[in-house]
Protein backbone atom coordinates (compact mmCIF):
# COMPACT_ATOMS: atom_id res chain seq x y z
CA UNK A 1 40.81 68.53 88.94
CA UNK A 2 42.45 71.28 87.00
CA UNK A 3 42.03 72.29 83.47
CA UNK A 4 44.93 70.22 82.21
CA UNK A 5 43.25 66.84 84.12
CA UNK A 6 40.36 67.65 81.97
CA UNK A 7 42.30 67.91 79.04
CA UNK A 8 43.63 64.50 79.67
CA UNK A 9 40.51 62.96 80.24
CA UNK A 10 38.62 64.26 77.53
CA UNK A 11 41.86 62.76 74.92
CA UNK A 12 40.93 60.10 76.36
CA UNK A 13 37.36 59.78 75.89
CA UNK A 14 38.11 60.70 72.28
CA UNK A 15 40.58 58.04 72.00
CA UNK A 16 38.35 55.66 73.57
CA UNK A 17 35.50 56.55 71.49
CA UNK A 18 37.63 55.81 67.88
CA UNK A 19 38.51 52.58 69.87
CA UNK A 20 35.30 51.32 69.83
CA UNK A 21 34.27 52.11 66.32
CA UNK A 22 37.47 50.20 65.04
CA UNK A 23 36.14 47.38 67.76
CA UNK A 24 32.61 47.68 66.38
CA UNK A 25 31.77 44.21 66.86
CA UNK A 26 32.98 44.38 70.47
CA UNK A 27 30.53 44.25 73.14
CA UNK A 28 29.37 47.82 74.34
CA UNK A 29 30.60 47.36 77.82
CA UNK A 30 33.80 46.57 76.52
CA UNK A 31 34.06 49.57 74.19
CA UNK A 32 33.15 51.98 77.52
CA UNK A 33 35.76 50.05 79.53
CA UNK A 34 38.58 50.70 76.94
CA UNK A 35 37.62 54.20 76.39
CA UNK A 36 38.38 55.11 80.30
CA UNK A 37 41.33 53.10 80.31
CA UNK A 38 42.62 55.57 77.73
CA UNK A 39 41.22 58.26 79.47
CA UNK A 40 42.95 57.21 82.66
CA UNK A 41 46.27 56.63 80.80
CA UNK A 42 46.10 60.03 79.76
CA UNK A 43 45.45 62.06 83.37
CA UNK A 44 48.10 59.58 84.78
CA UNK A 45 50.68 60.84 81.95
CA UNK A 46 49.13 64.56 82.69
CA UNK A 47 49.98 64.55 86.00
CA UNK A 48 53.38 62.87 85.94
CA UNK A 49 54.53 65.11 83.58
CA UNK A 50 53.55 67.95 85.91
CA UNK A 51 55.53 66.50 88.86
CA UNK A 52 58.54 66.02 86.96
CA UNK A 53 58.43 69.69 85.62
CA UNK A 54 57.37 70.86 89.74
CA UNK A 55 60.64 69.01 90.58
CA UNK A 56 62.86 70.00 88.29
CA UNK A 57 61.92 73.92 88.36
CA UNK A 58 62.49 74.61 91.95
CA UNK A 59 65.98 72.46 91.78
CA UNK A 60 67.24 74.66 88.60
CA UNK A 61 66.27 77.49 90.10
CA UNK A 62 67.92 76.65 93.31
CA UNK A 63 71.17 75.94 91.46
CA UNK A 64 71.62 78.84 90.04
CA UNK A 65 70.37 80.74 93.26
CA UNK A 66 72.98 79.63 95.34
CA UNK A 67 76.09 80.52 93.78
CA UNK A 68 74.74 84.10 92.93
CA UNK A 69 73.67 83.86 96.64
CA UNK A 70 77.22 82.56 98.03
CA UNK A 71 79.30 85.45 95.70
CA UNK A 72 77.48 88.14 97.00
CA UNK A 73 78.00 87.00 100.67
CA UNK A 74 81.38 86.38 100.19
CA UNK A 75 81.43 90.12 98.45
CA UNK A 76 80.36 91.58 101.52
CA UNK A 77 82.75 89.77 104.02
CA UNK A 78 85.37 92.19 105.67
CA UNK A 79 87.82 89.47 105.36
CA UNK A 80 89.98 88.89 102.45
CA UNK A 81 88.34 85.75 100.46
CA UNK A 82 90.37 83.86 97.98
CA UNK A 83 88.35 81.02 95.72
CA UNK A 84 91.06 78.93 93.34
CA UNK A 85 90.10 75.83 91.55
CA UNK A 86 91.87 72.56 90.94
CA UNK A 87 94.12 74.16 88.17
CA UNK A 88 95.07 76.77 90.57
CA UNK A 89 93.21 79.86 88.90
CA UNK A 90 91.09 82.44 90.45
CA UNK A 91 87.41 81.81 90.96
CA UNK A 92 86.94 84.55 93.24
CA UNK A 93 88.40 87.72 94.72
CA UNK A 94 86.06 89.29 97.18
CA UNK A 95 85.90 93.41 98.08
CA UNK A 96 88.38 93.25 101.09
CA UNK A 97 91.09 90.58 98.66
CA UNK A 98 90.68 93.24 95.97
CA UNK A 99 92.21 96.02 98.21
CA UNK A 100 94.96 93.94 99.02
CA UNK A 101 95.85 92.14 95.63
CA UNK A 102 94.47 94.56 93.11
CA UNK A 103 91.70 94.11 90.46
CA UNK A 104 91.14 92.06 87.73
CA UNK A 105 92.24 88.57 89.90
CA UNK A 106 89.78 86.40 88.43
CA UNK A 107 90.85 83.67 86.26
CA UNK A 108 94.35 84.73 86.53
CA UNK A 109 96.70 81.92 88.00
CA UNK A 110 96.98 82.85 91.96
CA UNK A 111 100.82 82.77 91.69
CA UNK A 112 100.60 86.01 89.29
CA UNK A 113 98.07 88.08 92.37
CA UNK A 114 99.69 86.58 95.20
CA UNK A 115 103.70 87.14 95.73
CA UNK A 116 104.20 85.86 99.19
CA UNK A 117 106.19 82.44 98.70
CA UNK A 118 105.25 81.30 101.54
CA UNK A 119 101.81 81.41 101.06
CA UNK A 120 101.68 80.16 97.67
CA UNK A 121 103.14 77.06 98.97
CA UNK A 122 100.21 76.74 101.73
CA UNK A 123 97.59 77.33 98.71
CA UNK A 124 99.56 74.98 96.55
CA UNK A 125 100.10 72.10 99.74
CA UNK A 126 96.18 72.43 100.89
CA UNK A 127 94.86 72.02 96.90
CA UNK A 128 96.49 68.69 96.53
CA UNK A 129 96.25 67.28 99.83
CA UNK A 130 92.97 68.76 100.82
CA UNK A 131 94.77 69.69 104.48
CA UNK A 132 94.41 73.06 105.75
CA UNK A 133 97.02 75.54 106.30
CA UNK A 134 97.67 78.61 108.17
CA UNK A 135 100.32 80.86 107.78
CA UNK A 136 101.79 84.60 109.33
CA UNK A 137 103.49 86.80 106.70
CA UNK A 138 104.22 90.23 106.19
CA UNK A 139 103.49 92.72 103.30
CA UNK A 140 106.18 95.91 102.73
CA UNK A 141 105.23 97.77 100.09
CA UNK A 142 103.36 100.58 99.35
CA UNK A 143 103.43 99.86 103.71
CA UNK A 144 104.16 97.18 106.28
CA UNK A 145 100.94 95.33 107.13
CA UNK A 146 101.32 91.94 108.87
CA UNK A 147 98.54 89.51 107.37
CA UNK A 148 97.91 85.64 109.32
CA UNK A 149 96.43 83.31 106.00
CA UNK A 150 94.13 80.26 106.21
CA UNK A 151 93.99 77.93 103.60
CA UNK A 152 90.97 75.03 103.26
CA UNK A 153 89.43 72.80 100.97
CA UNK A 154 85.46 74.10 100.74
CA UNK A 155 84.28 71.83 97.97
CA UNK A 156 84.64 68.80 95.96
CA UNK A 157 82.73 68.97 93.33
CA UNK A 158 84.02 71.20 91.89
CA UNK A 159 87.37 71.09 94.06
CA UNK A 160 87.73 75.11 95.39
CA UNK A 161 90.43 76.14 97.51
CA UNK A 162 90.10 78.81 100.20
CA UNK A 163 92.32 81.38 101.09
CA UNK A 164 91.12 84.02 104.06
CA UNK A 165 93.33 86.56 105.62
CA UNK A 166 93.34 88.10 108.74
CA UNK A 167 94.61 91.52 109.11
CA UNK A 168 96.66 91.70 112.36
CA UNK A 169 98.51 95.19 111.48
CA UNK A 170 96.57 97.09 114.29
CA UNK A 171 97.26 94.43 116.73
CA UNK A 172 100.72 94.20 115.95
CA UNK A 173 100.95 98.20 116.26
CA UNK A 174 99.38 98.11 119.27
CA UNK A 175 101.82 95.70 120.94
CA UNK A 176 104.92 97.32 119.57
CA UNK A 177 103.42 100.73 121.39
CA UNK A 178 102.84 98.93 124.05
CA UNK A 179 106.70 97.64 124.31
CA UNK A 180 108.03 101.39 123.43
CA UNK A 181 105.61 102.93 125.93
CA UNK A 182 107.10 100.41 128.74
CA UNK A 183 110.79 101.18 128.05
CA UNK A 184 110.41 104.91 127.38
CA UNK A 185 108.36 105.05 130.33
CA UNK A 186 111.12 102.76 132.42
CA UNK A 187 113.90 105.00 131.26
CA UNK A 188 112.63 108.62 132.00
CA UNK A 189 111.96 107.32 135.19
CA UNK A 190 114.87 105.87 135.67
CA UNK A 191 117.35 108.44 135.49
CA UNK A 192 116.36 111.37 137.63
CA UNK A 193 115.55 108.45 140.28
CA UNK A 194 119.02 107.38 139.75
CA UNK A 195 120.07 110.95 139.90
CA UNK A 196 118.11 111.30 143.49
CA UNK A 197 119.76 108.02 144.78
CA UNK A 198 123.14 108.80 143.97
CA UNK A 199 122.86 112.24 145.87
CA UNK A 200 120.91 110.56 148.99
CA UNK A 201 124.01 108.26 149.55
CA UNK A 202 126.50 111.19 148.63
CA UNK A 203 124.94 113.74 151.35
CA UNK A 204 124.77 110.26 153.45
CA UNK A 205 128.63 110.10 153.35
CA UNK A 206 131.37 112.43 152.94
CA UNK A 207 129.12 115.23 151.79
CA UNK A 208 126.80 115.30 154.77
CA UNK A 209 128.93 117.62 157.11
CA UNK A 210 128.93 120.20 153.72
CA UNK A 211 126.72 122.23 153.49
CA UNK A 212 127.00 124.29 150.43
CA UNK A 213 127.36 120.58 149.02
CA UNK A 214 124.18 119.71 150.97
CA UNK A 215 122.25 123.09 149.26
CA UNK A 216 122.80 121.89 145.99
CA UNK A 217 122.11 118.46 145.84
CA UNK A 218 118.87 119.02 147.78
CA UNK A 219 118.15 121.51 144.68
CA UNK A 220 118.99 119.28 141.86
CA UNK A 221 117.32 116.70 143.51
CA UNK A 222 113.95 118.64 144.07
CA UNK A 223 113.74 119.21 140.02
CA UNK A 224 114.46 115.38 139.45
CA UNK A 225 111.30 115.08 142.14
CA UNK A 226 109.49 117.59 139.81
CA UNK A 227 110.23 116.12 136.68
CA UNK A 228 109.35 112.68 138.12
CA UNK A 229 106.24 114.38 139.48
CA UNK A 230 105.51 115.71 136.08
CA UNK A 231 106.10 112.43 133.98
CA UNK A 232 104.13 110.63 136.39
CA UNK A 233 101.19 113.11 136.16
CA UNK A 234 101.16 113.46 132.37
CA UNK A 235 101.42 109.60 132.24
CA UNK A 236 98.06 109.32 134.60
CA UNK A 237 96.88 112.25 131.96
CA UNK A 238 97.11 110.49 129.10
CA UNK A 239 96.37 106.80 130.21
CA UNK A 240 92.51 108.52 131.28
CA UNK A 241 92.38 110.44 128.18
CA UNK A 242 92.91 106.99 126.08
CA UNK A 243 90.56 105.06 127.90
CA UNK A 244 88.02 107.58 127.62
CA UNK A 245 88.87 108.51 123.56
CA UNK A 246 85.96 106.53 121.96
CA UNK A 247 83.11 108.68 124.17
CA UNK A 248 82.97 111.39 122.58
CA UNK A 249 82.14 115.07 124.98
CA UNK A 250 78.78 116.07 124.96
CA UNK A 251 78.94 119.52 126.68
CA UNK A 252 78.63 123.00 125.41
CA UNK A 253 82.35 125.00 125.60
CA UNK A 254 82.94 128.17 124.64
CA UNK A 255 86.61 128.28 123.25
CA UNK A 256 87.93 131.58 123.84
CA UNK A 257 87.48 131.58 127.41
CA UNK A 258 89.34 128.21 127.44
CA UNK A 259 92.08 129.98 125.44
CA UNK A 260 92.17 132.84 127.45
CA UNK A 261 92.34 130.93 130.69
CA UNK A 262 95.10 129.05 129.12
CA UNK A 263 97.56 131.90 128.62
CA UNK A 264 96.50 133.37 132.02
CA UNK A 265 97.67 130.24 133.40
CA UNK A 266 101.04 130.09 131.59
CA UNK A 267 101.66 133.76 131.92
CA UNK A 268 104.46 133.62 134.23
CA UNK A 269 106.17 131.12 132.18
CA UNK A 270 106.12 134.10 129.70
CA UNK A 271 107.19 136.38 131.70
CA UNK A 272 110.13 134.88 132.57
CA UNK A 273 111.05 134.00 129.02
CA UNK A 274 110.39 137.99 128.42
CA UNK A 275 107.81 136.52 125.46
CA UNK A 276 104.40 138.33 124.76
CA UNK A 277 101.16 136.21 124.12
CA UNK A 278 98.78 137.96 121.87
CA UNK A 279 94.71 136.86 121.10
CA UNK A 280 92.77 137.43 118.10
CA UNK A 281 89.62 136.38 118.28
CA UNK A 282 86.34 137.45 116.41
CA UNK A 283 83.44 139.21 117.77
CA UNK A 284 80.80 135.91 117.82
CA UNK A 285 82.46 132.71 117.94
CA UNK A 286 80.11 129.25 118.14
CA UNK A 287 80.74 127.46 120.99
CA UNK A 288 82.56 124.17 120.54
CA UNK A 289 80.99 120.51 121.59
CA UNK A 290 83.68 119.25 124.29
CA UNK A 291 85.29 118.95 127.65
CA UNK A 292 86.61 121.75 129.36
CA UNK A 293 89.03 120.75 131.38
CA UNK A 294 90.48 118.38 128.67
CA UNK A 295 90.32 121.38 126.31
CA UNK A 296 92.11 123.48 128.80
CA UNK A 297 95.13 120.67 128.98
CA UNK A 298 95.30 121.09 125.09
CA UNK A 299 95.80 124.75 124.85
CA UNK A 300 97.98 124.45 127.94
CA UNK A 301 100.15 122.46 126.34
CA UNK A 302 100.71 123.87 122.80
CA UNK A 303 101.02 127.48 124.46
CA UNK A 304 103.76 125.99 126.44
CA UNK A 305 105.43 124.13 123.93
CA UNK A 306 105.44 127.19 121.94
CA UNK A 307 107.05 129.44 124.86
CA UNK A 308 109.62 126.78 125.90
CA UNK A 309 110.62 126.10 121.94
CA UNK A 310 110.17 129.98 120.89
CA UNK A 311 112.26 132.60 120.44
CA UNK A 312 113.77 134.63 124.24
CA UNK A 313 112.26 137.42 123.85
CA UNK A 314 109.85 136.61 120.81
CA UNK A 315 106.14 136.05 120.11
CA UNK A 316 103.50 133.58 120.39
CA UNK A 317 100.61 134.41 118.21
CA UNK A 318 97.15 132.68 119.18
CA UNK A 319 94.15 133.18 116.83
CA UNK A 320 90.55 131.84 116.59
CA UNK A 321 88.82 131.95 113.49
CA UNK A 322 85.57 129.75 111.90
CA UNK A 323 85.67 127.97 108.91
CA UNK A 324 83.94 125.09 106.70
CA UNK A 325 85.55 121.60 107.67
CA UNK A 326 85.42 117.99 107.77
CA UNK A 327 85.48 115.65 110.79
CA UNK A 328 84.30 112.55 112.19
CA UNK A 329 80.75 113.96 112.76
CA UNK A 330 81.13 114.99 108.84
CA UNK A 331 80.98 118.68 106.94
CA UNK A 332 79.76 121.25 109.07
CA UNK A 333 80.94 125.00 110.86
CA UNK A 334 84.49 124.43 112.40
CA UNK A 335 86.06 126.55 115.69
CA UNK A 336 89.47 126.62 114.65
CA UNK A 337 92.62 127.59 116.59
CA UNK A 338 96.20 129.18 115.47
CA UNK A 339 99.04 128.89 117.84
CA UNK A 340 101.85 130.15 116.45
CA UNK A 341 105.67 130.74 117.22
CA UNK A 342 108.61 132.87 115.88
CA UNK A 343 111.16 130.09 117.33
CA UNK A 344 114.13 128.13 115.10
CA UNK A 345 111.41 125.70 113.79
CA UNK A 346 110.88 121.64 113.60
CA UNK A 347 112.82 120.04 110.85
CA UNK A 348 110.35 118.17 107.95
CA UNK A 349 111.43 114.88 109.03
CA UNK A 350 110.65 115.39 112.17
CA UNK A 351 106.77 116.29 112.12
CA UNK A 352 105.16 113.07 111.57
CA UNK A 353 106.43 112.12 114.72
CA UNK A 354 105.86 114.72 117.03
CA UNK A 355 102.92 113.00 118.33
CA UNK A 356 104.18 110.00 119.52
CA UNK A 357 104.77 108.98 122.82
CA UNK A 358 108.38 110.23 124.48
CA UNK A 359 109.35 111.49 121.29
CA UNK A 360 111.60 114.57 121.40
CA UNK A 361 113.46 116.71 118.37
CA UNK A 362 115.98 118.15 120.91
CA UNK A 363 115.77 115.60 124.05
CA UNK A 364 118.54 117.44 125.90
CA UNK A 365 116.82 120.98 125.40
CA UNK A 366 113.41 119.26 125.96
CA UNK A 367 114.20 117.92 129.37
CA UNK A 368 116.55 121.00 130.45
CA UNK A 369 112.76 122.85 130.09
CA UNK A 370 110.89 120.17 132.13
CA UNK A 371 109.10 118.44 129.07
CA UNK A 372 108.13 114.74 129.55
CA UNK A 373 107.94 113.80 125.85
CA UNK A 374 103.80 113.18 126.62
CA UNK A 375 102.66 116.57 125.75
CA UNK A 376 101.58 116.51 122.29
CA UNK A 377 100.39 112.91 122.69
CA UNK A 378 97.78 113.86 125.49
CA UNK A 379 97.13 116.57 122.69
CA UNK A 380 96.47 114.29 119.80
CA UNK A 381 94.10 112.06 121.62
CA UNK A 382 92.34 114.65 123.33
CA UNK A 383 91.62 116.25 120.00
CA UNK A 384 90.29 112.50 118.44
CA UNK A 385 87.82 112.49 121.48
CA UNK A 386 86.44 115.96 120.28
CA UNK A 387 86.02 114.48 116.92
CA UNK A 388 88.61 117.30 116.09
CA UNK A 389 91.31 117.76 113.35
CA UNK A 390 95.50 118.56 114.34
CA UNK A 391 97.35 120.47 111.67
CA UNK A 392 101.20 121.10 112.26
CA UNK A 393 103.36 123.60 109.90
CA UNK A 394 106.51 124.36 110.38
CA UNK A 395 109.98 125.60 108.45
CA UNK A 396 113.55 125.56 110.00
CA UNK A 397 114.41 129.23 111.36
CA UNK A 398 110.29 130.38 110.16
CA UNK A 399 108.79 128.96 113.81
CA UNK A 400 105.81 126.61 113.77
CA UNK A 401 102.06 126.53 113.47
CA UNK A 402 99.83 124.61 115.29
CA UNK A 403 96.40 124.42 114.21
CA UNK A 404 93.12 122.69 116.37
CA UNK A 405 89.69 122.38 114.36
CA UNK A 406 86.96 121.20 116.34
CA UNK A 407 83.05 120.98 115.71
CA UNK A 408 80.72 123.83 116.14
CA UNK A 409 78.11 122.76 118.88
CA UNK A 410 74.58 122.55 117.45
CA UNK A 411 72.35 125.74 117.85
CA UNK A 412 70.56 125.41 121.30
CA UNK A 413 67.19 125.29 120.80
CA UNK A 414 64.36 127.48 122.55
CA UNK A 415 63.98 126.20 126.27
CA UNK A 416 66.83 124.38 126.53
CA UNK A 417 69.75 124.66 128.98
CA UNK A 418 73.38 124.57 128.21
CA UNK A 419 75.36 122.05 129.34
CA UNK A 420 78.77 121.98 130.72
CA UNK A 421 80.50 118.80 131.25
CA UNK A 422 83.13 117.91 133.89
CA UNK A 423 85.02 115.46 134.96
């Protein structure tokens, strides 16, 4: 027994005791037998009231653990989690809801934090029937994000309402690329093969005794062949690149030679536009973590973009440097490259598109110059693999500038071999 038993038993005793000196005249063994029955009363009220307060502790405690417990849970989710109660007031606006709603949600009414009709009237349907709802709505403003709501009763006493959204922006995205890719893709195909059919059944008819005729379809129709050859290529090009994007390179490159062997390759192109490639490049430049051949294909294609869009006659300006920089690998020693044009420039509109797939400022010059519309998108992904930043600058009739940053390689350590990676 513990110390409190004790206690019990010796109140009892006591008690019992002053019992039998008011019961003087009662027989001794009755005196004894009252003083335990006191004594027994007491431990049996001792330990009751020591149950009751073992019960009761654990339940409080409980209580108040679990919503404490369920908040910060719900605080956590990536989701967007909505509580209302039964007068249709905030109980809870988690993290992700906060982002999308704002602060300061909580015990406002939900029509003032949420503005979609629509989905007010699944909230307000689901807290009186106790049904659940789901909904698909879209947000515009400050930009277009497509949101699919569930609504659910999760309690009844106190009645809570649920409200969860999905975010289905980047799937959305993904299958509107998907479309634009398929028809862009479709149509450049489509009309130099057109173009090669239509001269296949003219040199098959009244053309096929001509032979000047003959000459010059069989030309035109050899650069529709090479500009399907090329759209087909880049389109192989950039399909590995993407499928490849989230591994990122793990060899050793060093960047001026890939430069260098860059502008060799596109020299004649130069030469034929009469324009002069200059490189500036320091005396000890880090070598860059990456993938040669990929890198290559980058510098390939901005050098050629900047002869074919440059000034006859003009300048293309390439220049490595190092600097300070932030990336997906965070802060640390960036290789950064300048390639630069004296040409009529890209209008300001027109920049934040330049990446995309097929998309051309001057289609007609673009494809009178063999471009596919795919270069700088096989540049932008091949610069997210390498963890890499793309910079573009450019002023109408002031040419255009633009600028790679990728990640220093680590230093090699003592003993260890470099590494090249290939395909």
């Amino acid at each position: 027994m513990d110390r409190k038993a004790w206690l019990a038993i010796s109140s009892g005793l006591v008690a019992g005791a002053f019992v039998s000196v008011w019961a003087g005249t009662l027989a001794p063994w009755l005196s004894l037998g009252l003083a335990l029955l006191c004594a027994l009363a007491a431990a049996l009220a001792g330990r009751r009231a020591r149950l009751e307060r073992a019960a009761s502790a654990p339940k409080a405690s409980l209580e108040q653990a679990q919503p404490a417990a369920a908040r910060d849970i719900l605080e956590h989710l990536a989701a967007p989690v909505l509580l209302i109660d039964a007068s249709g007031r905030v109980v809870l606006a988690n993290r992700a809801m906060r982002a999308v709603i704002g602060l300061d949600a909580e015990k406002k009414p939900v029509a003032a934090v949420l503005r979609t009709p629509s989905v007010l009237e699944a909230v307000e349907r689901t807290r009186i029937s106790g049904e659940p709802s789901s909904i698909a709505f879209t947000v515009h403003v400050p930009v277009e994000r497509h949101y699919e709501a569930h609504v659910a009763r999760v309690g009844n006493q106190p009645p809570l309402t649920a409200l969860l959204l999905y975010d289905l922006t980047a799937v959305r995205r993904a299958e509107e690329a998907r479309a634009d890719f398929v028809a862009n893709a479709s149509h450049e195909l489509r009309t130099p093969l057109a173009a090669v059919s239509g001269f296949i059944d003219t040199l098959k008819g009244h053309a096929k005794d001509d032979a000047e005729a003959r000459e010059k379809f069989l030309e035109i129709m050899s650069v529709e062949a090479g500009r399907m050859r090329r759209l087909i290529d880049d389109l192989l090009s950039l399909t590995r690149i993407e499928q490849n994007e989230h591994v990122p390179p793990s060899g050793r490159v060093d960047l001026e030679s890939v430069v260098r062997d860059a502008a060799a390759a596109l020299s004649p192109l130069a030469a034929a536009d009469n324009v002069e490639v200059s490189i500036e490049a320091p005396a000890a430049l880090p070598a860059v973590t990456g993938q040669r051949d990929e890198l290559i294909q980058l510098f390939q294609n901005l050098i050629h973009n900047a002869i074919k869009y440059g000034r006859r006659g003009g300048h293309v300006w390439l220049t490595l440097s190092t600097a300070a920089g932030q990336s997906r690998r965070g802060s640390g020693a960036m290789v950064t490259v300048s390639v630069k044009d004296d040409g009529e420039g890209i209008p300001r509109e027109a920049i934040p598109r330049l990446t995309e797939r097929f998309y051309r400022v001057d289609v007609k010059r673009s494809r009178e110059r063999g471009g596919t519309g795919l270069g700088l998108a096989i540049v932008k992904h091949i610069v997210s693999r390498h963890q890499g930043r793309l910079t573009i600058e450019s002023q109408p009739g002031q040419g255009s500038n633009f600028t790679v940053m990728l990640p220093a390689a680590p230093a090699e350590q003592a003993g260890t071999p470099a590494v090249t990676e290939a395909l």
